[in-house]
Protein backbone atom coordinates (compact mmCIF):
# COMPACT_ATOMS: atom_id res chain seq x y z
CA UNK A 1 0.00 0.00 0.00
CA UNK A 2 1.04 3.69 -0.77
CA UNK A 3 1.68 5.83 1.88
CA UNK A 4 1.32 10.21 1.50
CA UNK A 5 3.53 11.78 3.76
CA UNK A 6 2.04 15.15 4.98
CA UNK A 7 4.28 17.98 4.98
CA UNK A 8 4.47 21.00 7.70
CA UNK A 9 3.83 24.33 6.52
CA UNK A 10 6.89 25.50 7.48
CA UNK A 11 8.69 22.68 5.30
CA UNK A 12 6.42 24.07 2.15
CA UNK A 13 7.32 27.46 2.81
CA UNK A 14 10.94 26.88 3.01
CA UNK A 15 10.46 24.63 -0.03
CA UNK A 16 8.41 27.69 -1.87
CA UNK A 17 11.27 30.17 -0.88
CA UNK A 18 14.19 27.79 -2.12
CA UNK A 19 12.16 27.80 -5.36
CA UNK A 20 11.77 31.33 -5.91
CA UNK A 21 15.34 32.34 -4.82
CA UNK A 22 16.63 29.42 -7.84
CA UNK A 23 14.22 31.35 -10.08
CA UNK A 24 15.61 34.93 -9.20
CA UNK A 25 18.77 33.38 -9.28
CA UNK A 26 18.21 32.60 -12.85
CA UNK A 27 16.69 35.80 -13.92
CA UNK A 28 19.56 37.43 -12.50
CA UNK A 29 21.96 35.17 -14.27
CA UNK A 30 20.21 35.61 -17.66
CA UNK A 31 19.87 39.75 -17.57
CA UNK A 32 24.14 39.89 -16.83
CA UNK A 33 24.96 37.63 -19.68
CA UNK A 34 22.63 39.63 -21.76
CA UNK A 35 23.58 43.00 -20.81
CA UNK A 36 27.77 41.82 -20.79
CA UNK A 37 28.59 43.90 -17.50
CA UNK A 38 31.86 45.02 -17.79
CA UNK A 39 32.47 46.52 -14.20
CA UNK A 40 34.57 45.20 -11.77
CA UNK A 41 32.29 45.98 -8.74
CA UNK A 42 29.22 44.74 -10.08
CA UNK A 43 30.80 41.00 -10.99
CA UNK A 44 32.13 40.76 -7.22
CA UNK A 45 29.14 42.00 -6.00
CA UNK A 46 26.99 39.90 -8.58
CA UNK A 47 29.83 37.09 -7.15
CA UNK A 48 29.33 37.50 -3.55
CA UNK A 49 25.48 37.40 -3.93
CA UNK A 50 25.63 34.20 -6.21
CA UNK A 51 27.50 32.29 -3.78
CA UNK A 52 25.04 33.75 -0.76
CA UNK A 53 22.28 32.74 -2.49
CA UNK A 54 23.32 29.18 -2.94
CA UNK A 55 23.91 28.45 0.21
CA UNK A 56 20.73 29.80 1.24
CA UNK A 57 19.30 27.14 -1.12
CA UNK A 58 20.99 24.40 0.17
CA UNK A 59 20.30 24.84 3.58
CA UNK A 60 16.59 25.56 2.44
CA UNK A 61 17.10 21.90 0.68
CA UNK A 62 18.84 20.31 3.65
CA UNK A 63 16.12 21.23 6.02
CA UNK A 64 13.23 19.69 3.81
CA UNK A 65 15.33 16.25 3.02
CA UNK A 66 15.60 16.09 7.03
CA UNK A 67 11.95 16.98 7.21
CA UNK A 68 11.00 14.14 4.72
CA UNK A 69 13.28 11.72 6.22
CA UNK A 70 12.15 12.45 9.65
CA UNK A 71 8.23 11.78 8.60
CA UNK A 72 9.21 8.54 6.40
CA UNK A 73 10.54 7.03 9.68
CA UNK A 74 7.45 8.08 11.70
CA UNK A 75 5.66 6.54 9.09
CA UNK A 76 7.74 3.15 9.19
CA UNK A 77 7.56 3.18 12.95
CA UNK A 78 3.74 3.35 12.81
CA UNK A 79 3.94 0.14 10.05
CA UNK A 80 5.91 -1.68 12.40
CA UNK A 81 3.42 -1.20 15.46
CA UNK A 82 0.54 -2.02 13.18
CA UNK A 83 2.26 -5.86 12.32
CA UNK A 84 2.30 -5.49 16.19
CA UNK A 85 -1.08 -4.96 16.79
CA UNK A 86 -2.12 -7.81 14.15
CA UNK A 87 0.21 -9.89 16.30
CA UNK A 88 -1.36 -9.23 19.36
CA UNK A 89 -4.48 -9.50 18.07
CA UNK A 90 -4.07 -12.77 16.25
CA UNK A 91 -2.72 -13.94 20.00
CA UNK A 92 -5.33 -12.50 22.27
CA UNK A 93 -7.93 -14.37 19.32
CA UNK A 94 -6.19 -18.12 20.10
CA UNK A 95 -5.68 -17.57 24.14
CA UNK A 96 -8.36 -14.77 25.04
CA UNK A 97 -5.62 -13.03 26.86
CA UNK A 98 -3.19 -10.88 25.80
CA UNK A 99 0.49 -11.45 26.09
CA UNK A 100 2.76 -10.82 29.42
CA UNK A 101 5.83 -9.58 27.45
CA UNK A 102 5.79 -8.30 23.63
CA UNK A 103 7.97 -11.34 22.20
CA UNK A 104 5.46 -13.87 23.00
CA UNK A 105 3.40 -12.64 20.03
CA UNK A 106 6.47 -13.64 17.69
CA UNK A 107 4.54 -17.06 16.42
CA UNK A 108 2.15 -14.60 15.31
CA UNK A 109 3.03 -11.94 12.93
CA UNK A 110 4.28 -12.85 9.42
CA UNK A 111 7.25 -10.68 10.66
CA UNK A 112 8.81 -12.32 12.85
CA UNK A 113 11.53 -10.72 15.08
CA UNK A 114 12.39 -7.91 13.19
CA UNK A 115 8.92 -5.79 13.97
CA UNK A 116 10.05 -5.80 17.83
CA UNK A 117 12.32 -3.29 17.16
CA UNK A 118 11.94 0.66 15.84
CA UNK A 119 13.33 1.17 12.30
CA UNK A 120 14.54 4.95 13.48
CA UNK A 121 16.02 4.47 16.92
CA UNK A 122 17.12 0.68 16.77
CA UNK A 123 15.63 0.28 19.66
CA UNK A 124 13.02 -2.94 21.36
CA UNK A 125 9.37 -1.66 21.92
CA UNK A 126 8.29 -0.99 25.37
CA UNK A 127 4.98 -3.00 25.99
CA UNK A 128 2.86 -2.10 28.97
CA UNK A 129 0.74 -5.35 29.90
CA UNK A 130 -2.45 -4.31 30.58
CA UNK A 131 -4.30 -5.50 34.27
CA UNK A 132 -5.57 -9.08 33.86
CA UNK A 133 -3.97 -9.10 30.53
CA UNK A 134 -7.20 -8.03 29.30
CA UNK A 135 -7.51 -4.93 26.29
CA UNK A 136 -8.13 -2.68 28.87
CA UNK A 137 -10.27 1.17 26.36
CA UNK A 138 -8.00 4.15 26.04
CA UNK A 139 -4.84 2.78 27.21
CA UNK A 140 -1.15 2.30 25.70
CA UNK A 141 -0.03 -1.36 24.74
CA UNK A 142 3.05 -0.58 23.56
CA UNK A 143 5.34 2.14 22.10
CA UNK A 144 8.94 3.47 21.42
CA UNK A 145 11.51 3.33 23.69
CA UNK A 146 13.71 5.96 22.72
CA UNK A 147 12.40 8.99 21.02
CA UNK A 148 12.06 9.80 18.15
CA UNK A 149 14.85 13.49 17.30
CA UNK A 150 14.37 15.92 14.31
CA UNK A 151 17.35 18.05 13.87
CA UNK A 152 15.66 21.43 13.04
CA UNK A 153 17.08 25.03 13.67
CA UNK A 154 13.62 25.78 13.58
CA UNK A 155 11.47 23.81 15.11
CA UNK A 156 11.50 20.34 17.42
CA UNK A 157 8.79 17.66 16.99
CA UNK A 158 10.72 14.71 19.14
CA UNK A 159 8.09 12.53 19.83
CA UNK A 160 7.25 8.67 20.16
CA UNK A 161 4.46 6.50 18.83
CA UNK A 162 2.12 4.63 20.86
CA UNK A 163 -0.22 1.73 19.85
CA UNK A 164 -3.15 1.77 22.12
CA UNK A 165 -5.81 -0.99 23.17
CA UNK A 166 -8.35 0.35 20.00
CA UNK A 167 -6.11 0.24 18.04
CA UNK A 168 -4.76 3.44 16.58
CA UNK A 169 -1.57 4.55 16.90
CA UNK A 170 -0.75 8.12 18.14
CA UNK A 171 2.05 10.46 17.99
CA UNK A 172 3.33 11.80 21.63
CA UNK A 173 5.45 14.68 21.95
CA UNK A 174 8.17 13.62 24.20
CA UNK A 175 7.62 16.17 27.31
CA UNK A 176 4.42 13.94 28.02
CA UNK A 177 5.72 10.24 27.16
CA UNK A 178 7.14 9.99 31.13
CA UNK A 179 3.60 11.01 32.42
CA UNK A 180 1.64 8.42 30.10
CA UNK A 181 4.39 6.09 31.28
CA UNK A 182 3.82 6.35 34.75
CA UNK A 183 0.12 6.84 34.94
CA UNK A 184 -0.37 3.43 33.32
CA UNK A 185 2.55 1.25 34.31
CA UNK A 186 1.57 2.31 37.91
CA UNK A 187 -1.61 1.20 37.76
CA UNK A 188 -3.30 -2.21 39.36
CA UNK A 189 -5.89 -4.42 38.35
């Protein structure tokens, strides 16, 4: 299946500006070779503005390949924890329980092993065994255990996915993963 990734505004903007400055930078370009300026000055000004404006554009480029990469590994994070949830779905189906730790559900995804761990941070999932072992509504099952880091000037989205008991799988930003954490691995049946 295809997957869109969504971009931030931000990232279009920046993408938008890059394109625009390339375009001036061509205009510019095309108006200096027509017109032949012969002054000193003007080429080392002409220079020193060239060479600005390209590295404004590559930064502008950097920032939206690390913006794109950063959202195809959210992405591949989230299609890891959904072979997870088949898993434990497929288990809690055959035993009417779920499972006390996450690799007991490896006899049942097509997946095997290699779903147990985050594509981006290399890391084992952290599974929270709900009380009774029973899908508990409205609470985590299982999610990253390292964040997920975007290296922005601009902006930072660090965050983890969690796979809850319906289901769907969330995005947390990563000031309130150690709340979620505690508020439901504390609890009791």
């Amino acid at each position: 299946s295809r997957k869109e990734v969504s971009l931030s505004p931000t990232t279009l903007l920046f993408f938008c500006l890059s394109a625009s400055i390339c375009c001036l930078l061509i205009g510019i370009c095309i108006r200096i070779v027509f017109q032949r300026v012969a002054v000193h000055r003007a080429r080392r000004s002409f220079l020193i503005f060239l060479l600005g404006t390209c590295l404004l554009h590559g930064a502008l480029n950097y920032t939206l390949v690390q913006s794109l990469r950063f959202e195809a590994g959210r992405l591949s994070c989230q299609a890891h924890l959904r072979e997870i949830r088949a898993g434990l779905r497929d288990y809690q189906d055959q035993r009417r329980v779920l499972p006390n730790h996450l690799h007991e559900i490896v006899d049942y995804t097509p997946a095997r092993q290699t779903i147990m761990i985050c594509p981006v941070t290399g890391a084992d999932y952290t599974y929270i065994s709900p009380p009774g072992r029973r899908a508990v509504p409205n609470r985590p099952l299982c999610f990253d255990s390292a964040p997920h880091t975007q290296l922005s000037p601009w902006k930072s989205n660090n965050g983890r996915n969690f796979l809850h008991t319906s289901g769907s799988i969330l995005w947390i930003a990563e000031d309130a993963v150690e709340r979620i954490r505690n508020r439901f691995s504390s609890r009791t049946p």
